[in-house]
Protein backbone atom coordinates (compact mmCIF):
# COMPACT_ATOMS: atom_id res chain seq x y z
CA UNK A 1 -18.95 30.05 -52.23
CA UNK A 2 -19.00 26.63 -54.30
CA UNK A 3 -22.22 26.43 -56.55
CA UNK A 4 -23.53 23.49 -54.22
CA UNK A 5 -23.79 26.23 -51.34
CA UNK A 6 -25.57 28.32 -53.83
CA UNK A 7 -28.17 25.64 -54.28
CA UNK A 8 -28.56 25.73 -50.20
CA UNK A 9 -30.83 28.67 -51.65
CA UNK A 10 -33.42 25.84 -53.30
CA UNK A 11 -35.63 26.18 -49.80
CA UNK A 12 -38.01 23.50 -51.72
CA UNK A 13 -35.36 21.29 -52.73
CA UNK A 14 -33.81 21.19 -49.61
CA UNK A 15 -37.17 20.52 -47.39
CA UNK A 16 -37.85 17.78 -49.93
CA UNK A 17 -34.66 16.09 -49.15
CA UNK A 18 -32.50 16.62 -51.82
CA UNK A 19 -28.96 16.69 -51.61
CA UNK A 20 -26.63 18.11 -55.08
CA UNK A 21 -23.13 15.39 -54.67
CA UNK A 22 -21.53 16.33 -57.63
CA UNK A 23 -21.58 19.59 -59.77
CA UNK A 24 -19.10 19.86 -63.50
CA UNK A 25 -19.32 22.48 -66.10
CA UNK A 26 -23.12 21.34 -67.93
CA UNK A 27 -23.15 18.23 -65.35
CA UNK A 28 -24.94 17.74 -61.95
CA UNK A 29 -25.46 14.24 -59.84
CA UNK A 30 -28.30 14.71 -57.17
CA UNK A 31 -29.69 12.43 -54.71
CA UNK A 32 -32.84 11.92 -52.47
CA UNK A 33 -33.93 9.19 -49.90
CA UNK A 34 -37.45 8.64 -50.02
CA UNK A 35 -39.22 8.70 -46.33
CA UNK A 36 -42.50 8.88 -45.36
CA UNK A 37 -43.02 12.45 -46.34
CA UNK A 38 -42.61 11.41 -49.76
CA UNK A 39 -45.28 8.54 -50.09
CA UNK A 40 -48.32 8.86 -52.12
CA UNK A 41 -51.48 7.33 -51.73
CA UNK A 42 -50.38 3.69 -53.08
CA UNK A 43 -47.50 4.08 -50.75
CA UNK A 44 -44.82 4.47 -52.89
CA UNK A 45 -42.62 7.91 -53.75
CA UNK A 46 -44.48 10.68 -54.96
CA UNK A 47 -44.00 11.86 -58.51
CA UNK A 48 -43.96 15.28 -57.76
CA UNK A 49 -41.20 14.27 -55.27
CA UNK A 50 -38.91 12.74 -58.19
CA UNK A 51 -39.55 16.07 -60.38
CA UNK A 52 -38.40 18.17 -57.62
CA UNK A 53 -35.23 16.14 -57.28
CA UNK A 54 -34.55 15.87 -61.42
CA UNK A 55 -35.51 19.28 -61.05
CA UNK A 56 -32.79 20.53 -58.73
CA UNK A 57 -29.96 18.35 -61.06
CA UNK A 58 -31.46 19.93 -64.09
CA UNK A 59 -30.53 23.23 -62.33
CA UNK A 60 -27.25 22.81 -61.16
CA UNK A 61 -26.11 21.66 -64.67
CA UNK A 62 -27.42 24.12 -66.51
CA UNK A 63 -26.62 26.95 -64.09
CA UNK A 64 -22.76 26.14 -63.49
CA UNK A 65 -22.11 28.22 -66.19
CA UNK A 66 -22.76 30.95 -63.74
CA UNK A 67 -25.85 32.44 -65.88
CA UNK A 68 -28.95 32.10 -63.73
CA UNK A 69 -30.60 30.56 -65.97
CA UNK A 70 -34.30 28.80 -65.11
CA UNK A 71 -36.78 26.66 -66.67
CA UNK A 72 -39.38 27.01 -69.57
CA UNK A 73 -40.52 23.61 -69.91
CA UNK A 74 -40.03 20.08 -68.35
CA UNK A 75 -41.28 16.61 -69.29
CA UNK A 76 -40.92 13.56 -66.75
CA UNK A 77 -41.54 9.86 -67.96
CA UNK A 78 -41.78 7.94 -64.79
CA UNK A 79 -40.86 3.71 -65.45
CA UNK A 80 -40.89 2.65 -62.27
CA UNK A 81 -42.26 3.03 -58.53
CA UNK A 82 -39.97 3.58 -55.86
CA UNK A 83 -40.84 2.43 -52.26
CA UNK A 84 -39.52 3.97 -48.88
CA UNK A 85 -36.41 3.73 -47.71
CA UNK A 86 -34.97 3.70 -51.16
CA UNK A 87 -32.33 6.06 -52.60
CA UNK A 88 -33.04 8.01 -55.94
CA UNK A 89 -29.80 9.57 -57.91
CA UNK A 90 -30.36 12.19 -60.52
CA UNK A 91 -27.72 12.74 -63.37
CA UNK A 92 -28.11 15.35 -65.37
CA UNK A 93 -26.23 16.53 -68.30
CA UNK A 94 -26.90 19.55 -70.40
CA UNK A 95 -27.14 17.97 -74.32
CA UNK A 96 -26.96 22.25 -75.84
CA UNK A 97 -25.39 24.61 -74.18
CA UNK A 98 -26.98 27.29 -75.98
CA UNK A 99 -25.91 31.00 -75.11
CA UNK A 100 -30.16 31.50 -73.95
CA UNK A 101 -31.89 28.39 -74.11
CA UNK A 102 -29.85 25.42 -72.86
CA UNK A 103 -31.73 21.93 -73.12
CA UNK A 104 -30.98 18.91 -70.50
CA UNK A 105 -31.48 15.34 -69.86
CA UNK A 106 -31.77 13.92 -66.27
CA UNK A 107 -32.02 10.25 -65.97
CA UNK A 108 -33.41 9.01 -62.58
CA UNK A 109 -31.88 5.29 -61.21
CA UNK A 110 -32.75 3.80 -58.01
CA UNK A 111 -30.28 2.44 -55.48
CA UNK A 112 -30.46 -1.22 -57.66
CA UNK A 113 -29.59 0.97 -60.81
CA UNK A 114 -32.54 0.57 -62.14
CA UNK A 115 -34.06 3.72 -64.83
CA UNK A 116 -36.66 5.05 -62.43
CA UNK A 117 -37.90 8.43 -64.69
CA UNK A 118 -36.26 10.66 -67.41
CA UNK A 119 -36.74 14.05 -67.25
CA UNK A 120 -35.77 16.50 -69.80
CA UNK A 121 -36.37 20.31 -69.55
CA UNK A 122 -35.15 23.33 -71.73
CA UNK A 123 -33.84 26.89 -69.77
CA UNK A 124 -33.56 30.28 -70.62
CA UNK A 125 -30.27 32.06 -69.46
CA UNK A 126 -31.16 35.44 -68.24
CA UNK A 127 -29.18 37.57 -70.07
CA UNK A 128 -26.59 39.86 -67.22
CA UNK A 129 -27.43 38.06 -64.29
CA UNK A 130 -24.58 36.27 -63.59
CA UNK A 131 -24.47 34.20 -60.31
CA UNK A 132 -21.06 36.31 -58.89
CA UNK A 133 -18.98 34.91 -56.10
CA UNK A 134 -19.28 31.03 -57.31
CA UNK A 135 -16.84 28.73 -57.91
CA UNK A 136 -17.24 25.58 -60.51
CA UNK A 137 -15.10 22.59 -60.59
């Protein structure tokens, strides 16, 4: 099994629309086409929408270690709207790849490659559950 079958396992993700492309050791590239589903009120993507997909790179970096390893805390900084039809791309790189409490950035572009959000969230690795069976590039 290849860690982006593993992520098949992110139910939410995956109902949200969000697809992992790329997976390296601390690095993850995700992407997400906004549709309706994902429109707020003001008719643009939802921010909760963009968290889930920064959420789900976050994740995959910080996990292909093969550690589960989950969040403690998160921070988003939204710059600008995205409207439907567009595709978002999430990058994320882990910055410490500390033994218990890694610490990532995910930067958020639009299909103009234009800085959409940051996101930056800090794990905890539990310690003995390895994620068995999983291959990493």
């Amino acid at each position: 099994m290849t860690l982006k079958e593993f992520f098949k396992g992110d139910r939410f993700a995956e109902l949200a629309g969000c697809e992992l492309i790329e997976i390296g050791k601390g690095y993850a590239r995700a992407r997400m086409t906004v549709e309706e589903h994902h429109l707020n009120g003001g008719n643009f993507c939802q921010g909760g929408a963009l968290f889930t997909l920064a959420d789900l790179a976050f994740a995959a970096a910080v996990n292909s270690h093969l550690v589960l390893t989950v969040s403690t805390s998160s921070n988003i900084t939204y710059f600008h709207s995205v409207p439907l039809g567009a595709t978002v791309y999430a990058e994320a790189r882990e910055l410490v790849d500390h033994h218990l409490m890694p610490y990532a950035e995910v930067r958020l572009t639009d299909d103009r490659d234009r800085l959409v959000a940051v996101f930056t969230s800090g794990g905890y690795r539990k310690p003995g559950m390895t994620i068995d069976g999983v291959e990493v590039p």
